[in-house]
N, C-alpha and C. Protein backbone atom coordinates (compact mmCIF):
# COMPACT_ATOMS: atom_id res chain seq x y z
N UNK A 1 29.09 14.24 -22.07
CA UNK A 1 28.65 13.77 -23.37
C UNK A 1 27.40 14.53 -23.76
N UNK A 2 27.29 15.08 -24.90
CA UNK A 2 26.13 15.69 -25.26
C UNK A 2 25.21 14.69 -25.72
N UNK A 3 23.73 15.58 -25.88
CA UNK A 3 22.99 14.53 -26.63
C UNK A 3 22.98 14.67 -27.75
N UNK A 4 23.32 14.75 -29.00
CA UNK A 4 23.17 14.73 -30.01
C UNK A 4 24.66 14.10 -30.49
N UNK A 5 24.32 13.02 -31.15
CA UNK A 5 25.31 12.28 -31.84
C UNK A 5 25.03 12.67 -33.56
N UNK A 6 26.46 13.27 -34.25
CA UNK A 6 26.34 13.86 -35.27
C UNK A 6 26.83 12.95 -36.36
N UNK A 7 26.18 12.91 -37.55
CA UNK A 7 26.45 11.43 -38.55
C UNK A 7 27.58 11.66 -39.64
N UNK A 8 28.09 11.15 -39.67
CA UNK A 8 29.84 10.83 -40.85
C UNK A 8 30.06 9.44 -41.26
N UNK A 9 30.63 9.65 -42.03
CA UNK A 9 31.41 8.22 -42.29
C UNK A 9 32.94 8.09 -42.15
N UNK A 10 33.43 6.73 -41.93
CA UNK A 10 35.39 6.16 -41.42
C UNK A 10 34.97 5.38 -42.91
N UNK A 11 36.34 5.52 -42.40
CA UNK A 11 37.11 4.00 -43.42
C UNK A 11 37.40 2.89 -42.88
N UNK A 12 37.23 1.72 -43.28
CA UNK A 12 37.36 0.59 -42.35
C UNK A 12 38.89 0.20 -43.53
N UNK A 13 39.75 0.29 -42.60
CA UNK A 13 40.96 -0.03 -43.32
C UNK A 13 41.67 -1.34 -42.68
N UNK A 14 43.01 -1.65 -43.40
CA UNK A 14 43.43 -2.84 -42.59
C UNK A 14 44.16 -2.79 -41.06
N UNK A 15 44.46 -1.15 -40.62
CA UNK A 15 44.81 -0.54 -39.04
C UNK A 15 43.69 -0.97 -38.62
N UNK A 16 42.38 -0.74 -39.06
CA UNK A 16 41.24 -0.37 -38.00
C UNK A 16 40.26 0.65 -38.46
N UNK A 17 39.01 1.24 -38.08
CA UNK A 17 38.53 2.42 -38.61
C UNK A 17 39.10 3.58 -38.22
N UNK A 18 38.86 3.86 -39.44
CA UNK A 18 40.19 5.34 -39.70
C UNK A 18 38.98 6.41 -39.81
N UNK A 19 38.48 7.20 -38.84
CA UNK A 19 37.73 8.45 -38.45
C UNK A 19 38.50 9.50 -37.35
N UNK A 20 38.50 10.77 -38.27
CA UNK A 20 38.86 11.99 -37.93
C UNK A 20 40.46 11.77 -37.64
N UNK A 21 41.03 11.06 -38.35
CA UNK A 21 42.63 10.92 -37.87
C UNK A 21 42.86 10.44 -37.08
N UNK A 22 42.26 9.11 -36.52
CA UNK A 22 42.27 8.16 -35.07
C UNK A 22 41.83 7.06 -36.01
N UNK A 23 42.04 6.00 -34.88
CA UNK A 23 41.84 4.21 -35.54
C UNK A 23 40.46 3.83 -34.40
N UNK A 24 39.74 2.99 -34.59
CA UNK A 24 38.73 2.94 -33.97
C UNK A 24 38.73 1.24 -34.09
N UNK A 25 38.19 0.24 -33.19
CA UNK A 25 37.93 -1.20 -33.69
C UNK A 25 36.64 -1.48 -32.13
N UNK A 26 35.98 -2.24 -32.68
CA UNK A 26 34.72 -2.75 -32.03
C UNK A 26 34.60 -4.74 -31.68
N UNK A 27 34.25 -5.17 -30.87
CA UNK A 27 33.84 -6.55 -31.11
C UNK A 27 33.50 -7.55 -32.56
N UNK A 28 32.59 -6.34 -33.06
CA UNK A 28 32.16 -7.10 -34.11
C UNK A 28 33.78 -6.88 -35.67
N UNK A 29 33.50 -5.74 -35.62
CA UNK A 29 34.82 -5.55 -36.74
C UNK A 29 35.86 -6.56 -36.25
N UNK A 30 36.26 -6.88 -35.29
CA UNK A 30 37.55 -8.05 -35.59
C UNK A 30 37.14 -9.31 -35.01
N UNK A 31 35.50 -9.76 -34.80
CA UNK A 31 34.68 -10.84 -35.16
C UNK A 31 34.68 -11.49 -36.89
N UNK A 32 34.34 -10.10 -36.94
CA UNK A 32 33.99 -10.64 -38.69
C UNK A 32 35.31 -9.98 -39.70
N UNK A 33 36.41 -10.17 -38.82
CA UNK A 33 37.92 -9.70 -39.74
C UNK A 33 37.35 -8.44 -40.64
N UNK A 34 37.44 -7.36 -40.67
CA UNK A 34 37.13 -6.42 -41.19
C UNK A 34 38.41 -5.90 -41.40
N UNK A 35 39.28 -6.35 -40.52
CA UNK A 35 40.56 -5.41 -40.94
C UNK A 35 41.76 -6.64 -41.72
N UNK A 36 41.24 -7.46 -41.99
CA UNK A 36 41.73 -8.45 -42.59
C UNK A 36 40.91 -8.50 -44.26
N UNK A 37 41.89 -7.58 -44.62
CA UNK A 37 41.78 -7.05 -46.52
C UNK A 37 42.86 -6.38 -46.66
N UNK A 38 42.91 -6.57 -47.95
CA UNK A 38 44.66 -6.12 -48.70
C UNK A 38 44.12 -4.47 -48.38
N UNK A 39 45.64 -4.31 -48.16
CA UNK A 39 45.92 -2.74 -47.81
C UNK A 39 45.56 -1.50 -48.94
N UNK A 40 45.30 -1.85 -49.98
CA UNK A 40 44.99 -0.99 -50.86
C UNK A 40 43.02 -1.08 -51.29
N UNK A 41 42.40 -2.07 -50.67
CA UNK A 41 40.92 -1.95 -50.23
C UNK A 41 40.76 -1.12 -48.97
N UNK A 42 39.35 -0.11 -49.27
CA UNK A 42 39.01 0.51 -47.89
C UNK A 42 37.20 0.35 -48.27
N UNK A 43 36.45 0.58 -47.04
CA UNK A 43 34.97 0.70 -47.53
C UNK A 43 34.67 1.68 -46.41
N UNK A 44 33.85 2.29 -47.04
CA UNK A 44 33.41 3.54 -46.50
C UNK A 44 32.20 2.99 -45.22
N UNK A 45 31.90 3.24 -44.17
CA UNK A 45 31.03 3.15 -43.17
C UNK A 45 30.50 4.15 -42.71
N UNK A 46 29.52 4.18 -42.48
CA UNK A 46 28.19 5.49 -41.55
C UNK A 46 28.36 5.30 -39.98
N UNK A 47 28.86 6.17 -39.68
CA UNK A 47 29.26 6.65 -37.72
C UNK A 47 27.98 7.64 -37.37
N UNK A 48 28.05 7.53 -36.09
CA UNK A 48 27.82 8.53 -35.33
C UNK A 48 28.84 8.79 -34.27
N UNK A 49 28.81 10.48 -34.02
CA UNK A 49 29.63 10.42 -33.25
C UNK A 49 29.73 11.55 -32.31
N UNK A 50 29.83 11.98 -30.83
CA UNK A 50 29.69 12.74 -30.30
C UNK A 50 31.32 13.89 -30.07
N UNK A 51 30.81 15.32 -30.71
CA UNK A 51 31.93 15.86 -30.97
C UNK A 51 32.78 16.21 -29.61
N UNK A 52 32.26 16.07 -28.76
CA UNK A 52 32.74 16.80 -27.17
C UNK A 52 33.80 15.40 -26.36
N UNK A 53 33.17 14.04 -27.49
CA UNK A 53 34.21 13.07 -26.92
C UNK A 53 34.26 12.22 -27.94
N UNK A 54 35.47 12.20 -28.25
CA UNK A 54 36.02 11.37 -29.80
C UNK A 54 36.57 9.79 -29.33
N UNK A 55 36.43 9.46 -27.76
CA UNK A 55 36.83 8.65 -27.17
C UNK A 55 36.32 6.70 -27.65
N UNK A 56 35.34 7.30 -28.48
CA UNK A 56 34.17 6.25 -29.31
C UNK A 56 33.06 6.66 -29.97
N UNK A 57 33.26 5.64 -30.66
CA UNK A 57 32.28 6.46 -32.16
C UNK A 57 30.89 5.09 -31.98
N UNK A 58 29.84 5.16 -32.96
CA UNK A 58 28.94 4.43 -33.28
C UNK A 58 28.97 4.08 -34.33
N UNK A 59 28.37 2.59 -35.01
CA UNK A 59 28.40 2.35 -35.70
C UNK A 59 26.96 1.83 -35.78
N UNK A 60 25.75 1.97 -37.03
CA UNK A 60 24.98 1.36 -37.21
C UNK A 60 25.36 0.28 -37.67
N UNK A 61 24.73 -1.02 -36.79
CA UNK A 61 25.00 -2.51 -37.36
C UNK A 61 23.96 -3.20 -37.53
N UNK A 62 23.08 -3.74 -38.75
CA UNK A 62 22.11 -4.44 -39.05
C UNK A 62 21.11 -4.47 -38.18
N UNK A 63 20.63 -5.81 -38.11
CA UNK A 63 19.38 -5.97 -36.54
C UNK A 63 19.69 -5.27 -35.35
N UNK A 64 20.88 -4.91 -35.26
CA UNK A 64 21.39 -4.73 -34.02
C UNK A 64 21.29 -3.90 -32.97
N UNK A 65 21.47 -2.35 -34.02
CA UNK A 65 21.46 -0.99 -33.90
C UNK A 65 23.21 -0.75 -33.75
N UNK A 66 22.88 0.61 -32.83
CA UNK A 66 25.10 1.41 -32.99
C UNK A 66 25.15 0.51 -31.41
N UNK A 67 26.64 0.18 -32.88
CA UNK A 67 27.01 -0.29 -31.47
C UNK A 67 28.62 0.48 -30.98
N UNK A 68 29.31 0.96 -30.06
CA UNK A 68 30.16 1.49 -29.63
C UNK A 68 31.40 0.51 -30.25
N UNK A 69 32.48 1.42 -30.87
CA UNK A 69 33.71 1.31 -31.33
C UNK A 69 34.51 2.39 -30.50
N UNK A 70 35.63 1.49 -29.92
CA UNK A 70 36.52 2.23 -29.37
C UNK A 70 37.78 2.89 -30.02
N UNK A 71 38.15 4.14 -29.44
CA UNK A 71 40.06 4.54 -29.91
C UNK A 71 40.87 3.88 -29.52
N UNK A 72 41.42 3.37 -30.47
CA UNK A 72 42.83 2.36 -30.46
C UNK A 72 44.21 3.30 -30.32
N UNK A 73 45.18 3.79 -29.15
CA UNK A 73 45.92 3.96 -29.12
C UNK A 73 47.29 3.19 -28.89
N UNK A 74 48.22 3.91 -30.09
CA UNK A 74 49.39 3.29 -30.17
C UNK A 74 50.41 3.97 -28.92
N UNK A 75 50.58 4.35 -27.93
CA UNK A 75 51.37 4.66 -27.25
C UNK A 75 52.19 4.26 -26.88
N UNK A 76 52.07 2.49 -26.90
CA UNK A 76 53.20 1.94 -26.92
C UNK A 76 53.89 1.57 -27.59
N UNK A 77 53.61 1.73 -29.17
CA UNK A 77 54.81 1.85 -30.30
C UNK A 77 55.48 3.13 -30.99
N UNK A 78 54.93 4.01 -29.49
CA UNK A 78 56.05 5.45 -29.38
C UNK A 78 57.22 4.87 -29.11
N UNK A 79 57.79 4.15 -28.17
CA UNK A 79 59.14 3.67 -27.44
C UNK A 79 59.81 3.20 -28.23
N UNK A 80 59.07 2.21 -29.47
CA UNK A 80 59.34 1.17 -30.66
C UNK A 80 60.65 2.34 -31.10
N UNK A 81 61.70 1.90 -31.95
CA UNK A 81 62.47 2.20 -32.78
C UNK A 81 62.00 1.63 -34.05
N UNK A 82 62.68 2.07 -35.46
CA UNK A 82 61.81 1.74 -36.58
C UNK A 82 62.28 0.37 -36.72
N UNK A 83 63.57 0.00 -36.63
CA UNK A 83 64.09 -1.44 -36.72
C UNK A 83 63.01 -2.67 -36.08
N UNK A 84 62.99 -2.05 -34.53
CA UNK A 84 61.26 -2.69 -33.73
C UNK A 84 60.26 -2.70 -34.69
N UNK A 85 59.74 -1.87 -34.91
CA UNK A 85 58.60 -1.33 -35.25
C UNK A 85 57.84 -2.44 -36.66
N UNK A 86 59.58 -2.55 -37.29
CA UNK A 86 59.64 -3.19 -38.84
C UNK A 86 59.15 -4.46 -38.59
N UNK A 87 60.46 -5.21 -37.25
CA UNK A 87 60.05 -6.39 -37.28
C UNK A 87 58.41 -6.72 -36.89
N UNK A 88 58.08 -5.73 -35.89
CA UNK A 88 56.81 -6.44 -35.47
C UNK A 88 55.80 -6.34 -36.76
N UNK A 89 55.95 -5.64 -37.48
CA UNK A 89 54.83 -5.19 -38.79
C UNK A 89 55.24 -6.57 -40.15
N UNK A 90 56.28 -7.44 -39.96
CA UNK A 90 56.66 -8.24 -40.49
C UNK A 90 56.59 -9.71 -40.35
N UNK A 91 56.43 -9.57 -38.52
CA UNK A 91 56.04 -10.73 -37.77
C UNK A 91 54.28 -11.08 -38.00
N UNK A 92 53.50 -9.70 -37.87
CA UNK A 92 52.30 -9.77 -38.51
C UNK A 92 51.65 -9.92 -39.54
N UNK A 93 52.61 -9.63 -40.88
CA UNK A 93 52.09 -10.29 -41.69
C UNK A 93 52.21 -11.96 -42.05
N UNK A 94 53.88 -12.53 -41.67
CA UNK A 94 54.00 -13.75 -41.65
C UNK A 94 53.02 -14.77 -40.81
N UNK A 95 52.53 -14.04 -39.79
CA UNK A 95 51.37 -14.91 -39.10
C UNK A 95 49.91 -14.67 -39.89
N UNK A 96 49.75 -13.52 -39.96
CA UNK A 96 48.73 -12.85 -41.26
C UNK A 96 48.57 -14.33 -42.58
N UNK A 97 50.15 -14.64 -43.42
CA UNK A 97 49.98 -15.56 -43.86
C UNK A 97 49.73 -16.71 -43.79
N UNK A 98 50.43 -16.76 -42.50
CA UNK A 98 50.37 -19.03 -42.41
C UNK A 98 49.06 -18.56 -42.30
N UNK A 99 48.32 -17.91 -41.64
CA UNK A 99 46.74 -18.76 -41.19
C UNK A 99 45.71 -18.51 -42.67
N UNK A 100 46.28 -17.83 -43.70
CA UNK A 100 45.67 -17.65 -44.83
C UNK A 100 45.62 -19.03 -45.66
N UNK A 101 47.34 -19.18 -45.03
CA UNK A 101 47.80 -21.06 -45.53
C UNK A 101 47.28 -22.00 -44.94
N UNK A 102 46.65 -21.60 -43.96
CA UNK A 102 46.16 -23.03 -43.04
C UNK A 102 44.34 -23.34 -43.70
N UNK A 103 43.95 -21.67 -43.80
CA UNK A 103 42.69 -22.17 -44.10
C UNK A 103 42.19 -22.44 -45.74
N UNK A 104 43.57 -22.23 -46.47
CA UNK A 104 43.19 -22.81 -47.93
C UNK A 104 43.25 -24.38 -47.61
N UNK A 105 44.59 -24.84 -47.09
CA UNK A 105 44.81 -26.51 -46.38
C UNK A 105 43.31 -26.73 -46.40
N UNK A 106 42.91 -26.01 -45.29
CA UNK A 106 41.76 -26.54 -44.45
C UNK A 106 40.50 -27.03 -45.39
N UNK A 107 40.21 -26.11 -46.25
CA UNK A 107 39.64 -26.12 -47.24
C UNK A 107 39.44 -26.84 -48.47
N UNK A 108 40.48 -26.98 -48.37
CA UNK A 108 41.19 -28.14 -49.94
C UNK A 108 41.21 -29.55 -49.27
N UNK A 109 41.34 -29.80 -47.89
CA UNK A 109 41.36 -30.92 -47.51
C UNK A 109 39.46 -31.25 -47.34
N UNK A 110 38.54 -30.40 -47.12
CA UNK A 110 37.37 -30.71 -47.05
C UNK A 110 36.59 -31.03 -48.16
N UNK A 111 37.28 -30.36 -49.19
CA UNK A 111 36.93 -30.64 -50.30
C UNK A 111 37.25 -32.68 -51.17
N UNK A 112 38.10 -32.28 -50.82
CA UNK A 112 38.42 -34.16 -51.04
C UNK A 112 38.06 -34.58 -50.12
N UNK A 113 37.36 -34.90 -49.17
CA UNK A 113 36.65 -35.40 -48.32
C UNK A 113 35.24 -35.63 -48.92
């Protein structure tokens, strides 16, 4: 690893952060659902990142400082066929929904309370 970490910005999309043609996700990003936004929203984010290993990037985070985001590899939905592939991307959004449905419920019931 060199020392010099060089500064860019990802996209925080609904895969994950999308830097240099790789997906990236951290503790905090799927703490605070970051990848939970309609697919046609993206927001731009400030990385650092060391060019000799693309293995994890940085992210400046508030009080916090960078904190390490890892590469998310799909290797195992190489094997997937697209029929696979469909259902599981279909199964995720239907769970994607109920819990969208559970927490309006949730919500609407606190409210009349």
């Amino acid at each position: 690893m060199s020392k010099i970490l060089i500064a860019d910005t990802a996209l925080i999309t609904i895969n994950g952060i999308l830097f240099q043609d790789s997906y990236y996700t951290c503790a905090i990003a799927v703490r605070e659902k970051w990848f939970m936004q309609e697919v046609k929203d993206t927001k731009q984010i400030n990385v650092y990142y060391d060019p000799s290993c693309l293995d994890s990037i940085f992210i400046v985070y508030e009080d916090i400082g960078m904190i390490p985001a890892y590469k998310v590899t799909f290797d195992d939905f190489q094997s997937l066929d697209s029929q696979q592939l469909n259902l599981y991307y279909q199964t995720i959004w239907r769970l994607l929904e109920r819990r969208k449905r559970k927490t309006r419920i949730k919500r609407l019931s606190q409210k009349v309370i």
